[in-house]
PDB file of N, CA and C in Angstrom:
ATOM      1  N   UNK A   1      -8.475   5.077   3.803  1.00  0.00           N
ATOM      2  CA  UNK A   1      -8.184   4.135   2.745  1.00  0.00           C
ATOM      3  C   UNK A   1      -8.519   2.731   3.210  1.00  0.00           C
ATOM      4  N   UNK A   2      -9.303   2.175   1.999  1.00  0.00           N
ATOM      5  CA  UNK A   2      -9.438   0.600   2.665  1.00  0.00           C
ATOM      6  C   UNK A   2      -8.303  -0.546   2.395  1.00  0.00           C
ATOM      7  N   UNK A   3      -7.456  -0.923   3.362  1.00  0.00           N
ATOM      8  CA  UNK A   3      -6.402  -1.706   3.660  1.00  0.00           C
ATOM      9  C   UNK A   3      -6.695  -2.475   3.203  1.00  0.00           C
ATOM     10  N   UNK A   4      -7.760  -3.140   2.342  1.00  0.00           N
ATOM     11  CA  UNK A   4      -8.122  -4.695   1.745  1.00  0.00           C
ATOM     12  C   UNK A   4      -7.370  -5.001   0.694  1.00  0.00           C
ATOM     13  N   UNK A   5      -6.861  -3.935   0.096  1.00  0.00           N
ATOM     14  CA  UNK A   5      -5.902  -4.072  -1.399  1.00  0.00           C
ATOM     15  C   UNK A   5      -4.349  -4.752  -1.030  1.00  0.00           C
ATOM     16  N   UNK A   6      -3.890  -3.788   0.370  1.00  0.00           N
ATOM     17  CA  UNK A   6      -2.415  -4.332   0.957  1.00  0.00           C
ATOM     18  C   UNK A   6      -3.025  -5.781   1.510  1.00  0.00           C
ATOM     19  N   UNK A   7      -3.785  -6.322   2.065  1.00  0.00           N
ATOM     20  CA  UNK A   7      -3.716  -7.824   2.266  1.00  0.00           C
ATOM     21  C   UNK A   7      -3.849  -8.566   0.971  1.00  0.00           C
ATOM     22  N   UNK A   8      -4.566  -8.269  -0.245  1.00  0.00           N
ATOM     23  CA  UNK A   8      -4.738  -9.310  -0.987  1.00  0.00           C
ATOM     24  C   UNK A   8      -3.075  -9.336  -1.797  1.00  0.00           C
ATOM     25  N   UNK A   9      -2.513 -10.242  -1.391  1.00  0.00           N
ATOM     26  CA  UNK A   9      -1.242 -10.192  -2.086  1.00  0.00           C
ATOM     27  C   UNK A   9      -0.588 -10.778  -2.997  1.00  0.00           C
ATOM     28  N   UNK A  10      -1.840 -10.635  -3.870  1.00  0.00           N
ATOM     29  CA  UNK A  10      -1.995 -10.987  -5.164  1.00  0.00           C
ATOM     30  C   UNK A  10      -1.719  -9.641  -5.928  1.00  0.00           C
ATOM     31  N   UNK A  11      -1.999  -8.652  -5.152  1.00  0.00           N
ATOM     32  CA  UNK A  11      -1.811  -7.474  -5.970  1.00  0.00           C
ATOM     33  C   UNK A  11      -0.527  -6.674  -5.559  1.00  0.00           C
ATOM     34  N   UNK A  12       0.168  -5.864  -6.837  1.00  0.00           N
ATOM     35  CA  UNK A  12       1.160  -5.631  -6.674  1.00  0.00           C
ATOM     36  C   UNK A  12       1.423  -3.906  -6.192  1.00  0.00           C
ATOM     37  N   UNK A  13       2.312  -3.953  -5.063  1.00  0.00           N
ATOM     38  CA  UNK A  13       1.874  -2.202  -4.480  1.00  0.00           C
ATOM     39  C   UNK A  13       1.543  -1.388  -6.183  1.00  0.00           C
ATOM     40  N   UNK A  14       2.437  -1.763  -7.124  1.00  0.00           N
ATOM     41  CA  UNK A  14       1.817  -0.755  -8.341  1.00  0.00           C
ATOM     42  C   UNK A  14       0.834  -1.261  -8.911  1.00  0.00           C
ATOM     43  N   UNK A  15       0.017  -2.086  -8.809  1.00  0.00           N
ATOM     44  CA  UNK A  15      -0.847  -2.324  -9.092  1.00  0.00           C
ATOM     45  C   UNK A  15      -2.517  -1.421  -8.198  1.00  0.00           C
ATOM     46  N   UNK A  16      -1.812  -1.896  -6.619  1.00  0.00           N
ATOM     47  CA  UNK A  16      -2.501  -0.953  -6.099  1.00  0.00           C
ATOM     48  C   UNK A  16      -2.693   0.429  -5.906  1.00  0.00           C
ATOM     49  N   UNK A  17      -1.272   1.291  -6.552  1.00  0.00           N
ATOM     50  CA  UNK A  17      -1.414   2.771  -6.878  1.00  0.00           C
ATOM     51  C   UNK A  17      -2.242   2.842  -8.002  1.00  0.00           C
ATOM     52  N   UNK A  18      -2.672   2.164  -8.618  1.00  0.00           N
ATOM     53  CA  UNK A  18      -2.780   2.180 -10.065  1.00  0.00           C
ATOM     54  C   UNK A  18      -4.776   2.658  -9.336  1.00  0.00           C
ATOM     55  N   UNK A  19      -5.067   1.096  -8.966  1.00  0.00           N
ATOM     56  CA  UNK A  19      -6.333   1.255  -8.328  1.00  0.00           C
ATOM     57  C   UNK A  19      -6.717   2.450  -7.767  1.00  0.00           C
ATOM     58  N   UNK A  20      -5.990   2.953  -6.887  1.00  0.00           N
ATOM     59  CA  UNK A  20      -6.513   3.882  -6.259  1.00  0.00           C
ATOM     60  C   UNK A  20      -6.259   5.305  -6.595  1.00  0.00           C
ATOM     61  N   UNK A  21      -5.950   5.253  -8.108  1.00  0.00           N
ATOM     62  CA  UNK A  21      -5.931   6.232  -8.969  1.00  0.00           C
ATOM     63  C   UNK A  21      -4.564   7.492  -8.746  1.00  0.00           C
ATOM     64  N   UNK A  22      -3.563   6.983  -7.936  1.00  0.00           N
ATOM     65  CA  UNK A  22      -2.571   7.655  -7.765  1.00  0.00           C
ATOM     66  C   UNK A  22      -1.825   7.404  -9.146  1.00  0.00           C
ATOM     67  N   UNK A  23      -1.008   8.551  -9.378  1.00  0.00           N
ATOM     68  CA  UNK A  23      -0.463   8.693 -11.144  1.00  0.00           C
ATOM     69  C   UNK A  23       1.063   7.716 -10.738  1.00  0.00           C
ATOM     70  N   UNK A  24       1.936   8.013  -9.752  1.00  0.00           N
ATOM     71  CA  UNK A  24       2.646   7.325  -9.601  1.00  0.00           C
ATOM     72  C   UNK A  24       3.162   6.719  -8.014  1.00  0.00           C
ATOM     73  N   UNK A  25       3.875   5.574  -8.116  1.00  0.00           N
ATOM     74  CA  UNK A  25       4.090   5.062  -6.770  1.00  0.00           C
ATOM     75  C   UNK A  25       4.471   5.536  -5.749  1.00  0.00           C
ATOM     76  N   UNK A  26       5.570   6.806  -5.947  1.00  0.00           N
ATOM     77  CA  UNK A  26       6.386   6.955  -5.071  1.00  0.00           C
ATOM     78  C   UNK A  26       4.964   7.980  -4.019  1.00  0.00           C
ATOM     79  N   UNK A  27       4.378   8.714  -5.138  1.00  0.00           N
ATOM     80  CA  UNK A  27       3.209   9.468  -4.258  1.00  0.00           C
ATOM     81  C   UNK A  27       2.802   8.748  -3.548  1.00  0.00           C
ATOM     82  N   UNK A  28       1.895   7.366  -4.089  1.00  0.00           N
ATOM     83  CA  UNK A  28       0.681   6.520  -3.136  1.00  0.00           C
ATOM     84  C   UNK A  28       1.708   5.901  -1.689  1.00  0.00           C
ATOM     85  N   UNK A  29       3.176   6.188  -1.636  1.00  0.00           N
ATOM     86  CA  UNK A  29       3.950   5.472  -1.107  1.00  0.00           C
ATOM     87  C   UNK A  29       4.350   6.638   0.207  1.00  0.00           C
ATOM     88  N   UNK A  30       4.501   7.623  -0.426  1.00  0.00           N
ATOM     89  CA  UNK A  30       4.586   8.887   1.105  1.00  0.00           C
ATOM     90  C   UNK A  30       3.655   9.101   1.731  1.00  0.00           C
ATOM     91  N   UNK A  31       2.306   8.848   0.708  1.00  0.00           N
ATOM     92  CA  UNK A  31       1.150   9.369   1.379  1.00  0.00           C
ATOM     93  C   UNK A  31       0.798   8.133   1.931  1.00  0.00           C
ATOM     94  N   UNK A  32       1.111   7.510   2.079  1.00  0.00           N
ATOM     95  CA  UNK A  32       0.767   6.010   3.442  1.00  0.00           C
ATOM     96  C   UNK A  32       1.459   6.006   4.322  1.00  0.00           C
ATOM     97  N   UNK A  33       3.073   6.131   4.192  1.00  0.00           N
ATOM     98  CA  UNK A  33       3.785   6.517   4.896  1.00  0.00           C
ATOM     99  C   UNK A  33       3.161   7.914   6.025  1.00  0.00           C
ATOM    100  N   UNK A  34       2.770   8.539   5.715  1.00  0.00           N
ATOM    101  CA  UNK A  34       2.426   9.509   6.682  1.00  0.00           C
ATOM    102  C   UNK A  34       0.891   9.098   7.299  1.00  0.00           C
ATOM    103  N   UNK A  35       0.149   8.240   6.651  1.00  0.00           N
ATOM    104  CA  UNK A  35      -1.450   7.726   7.177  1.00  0.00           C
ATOM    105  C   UNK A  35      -0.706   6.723   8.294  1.00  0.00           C
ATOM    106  N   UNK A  36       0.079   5.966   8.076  1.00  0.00           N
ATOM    107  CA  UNK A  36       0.223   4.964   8.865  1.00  0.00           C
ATOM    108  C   UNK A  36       1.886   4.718   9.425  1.00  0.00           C
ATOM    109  N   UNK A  37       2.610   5.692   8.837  1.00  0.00           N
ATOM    110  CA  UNK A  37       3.972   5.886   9.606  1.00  0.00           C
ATOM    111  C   UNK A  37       4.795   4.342   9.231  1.00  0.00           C
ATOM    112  N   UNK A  38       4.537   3.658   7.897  1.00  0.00           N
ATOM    113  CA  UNK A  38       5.267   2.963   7.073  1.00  0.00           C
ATOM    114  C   UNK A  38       4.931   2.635   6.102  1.00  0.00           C
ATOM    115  N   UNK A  39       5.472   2.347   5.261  1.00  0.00           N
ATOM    116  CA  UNK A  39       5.520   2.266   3.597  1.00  0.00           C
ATOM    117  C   UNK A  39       4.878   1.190   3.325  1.00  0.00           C
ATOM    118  N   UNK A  40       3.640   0.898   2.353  1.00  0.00           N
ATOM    119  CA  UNK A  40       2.675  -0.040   2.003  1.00  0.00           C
ATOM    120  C   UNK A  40       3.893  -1.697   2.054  1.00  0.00           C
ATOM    121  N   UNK A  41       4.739  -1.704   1.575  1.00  0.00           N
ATOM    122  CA  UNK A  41       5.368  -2.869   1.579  1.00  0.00           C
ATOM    123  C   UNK A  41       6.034  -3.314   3.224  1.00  0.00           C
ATOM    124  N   UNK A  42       6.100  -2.334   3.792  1.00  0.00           N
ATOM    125  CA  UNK A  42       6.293  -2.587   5.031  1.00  0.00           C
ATOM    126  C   UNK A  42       5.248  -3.197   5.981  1.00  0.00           C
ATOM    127  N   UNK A  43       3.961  -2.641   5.673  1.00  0.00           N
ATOM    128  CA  UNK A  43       2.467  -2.288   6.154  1.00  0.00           C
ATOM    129  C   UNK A  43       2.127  -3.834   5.866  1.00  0.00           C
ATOM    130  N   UNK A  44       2.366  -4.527   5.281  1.00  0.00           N
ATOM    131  CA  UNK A  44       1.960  -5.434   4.326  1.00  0.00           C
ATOM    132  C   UNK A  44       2.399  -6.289   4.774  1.00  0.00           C
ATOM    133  N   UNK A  45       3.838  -6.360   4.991  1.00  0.00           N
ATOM    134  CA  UNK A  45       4.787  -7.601   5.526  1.00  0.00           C
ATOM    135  C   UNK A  45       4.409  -8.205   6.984  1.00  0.00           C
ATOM    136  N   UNK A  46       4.618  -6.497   7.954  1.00  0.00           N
ATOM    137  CA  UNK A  46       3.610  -6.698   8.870  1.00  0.00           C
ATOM    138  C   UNK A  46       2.251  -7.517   9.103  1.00  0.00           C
ATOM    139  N   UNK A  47       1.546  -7.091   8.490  1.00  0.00           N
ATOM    140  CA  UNK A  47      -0.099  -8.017   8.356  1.00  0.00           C
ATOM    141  C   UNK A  47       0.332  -9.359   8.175  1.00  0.00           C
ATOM    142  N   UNK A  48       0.927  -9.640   7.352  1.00  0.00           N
ATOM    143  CA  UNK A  48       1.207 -10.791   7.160  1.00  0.00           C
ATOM    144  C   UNK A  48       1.815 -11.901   8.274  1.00  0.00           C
ATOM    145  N   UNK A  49       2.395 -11.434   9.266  1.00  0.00           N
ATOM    146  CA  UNK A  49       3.247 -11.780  10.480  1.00  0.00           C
ATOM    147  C   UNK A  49       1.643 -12.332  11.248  1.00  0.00           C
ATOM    148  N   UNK A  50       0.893 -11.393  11.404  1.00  0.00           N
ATOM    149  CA  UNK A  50      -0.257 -11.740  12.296  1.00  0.00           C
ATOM    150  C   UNK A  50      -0.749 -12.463  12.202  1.00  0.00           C
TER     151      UNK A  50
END
């Protein structure tokens, strides 16, 4: 998955399930959770620190 959607944070995590064609959040939200072992809003907050 390209991580460019969680930096622009202009967009909203449901906005970005939406994009990446997941039907609902909580899916696009486990299935990151297990790519990257935390939850897009977590993933996100992180980046942001750097």
């Amino acid at each position: 998955m390209n991580l460019r959607y969680l930096k622009n944070s202009d967009l909203s995590i449901s906005q970005i399930t939406n994009l990446l064609a997941y039907k609902e959040q909580p899916s696009f939200n486990r299935s990151f959770k297990l790519w990257t072992g935390l939850t897009p809003l977590e993933w996100r907050n992180q980046a942001m620190l750097q």
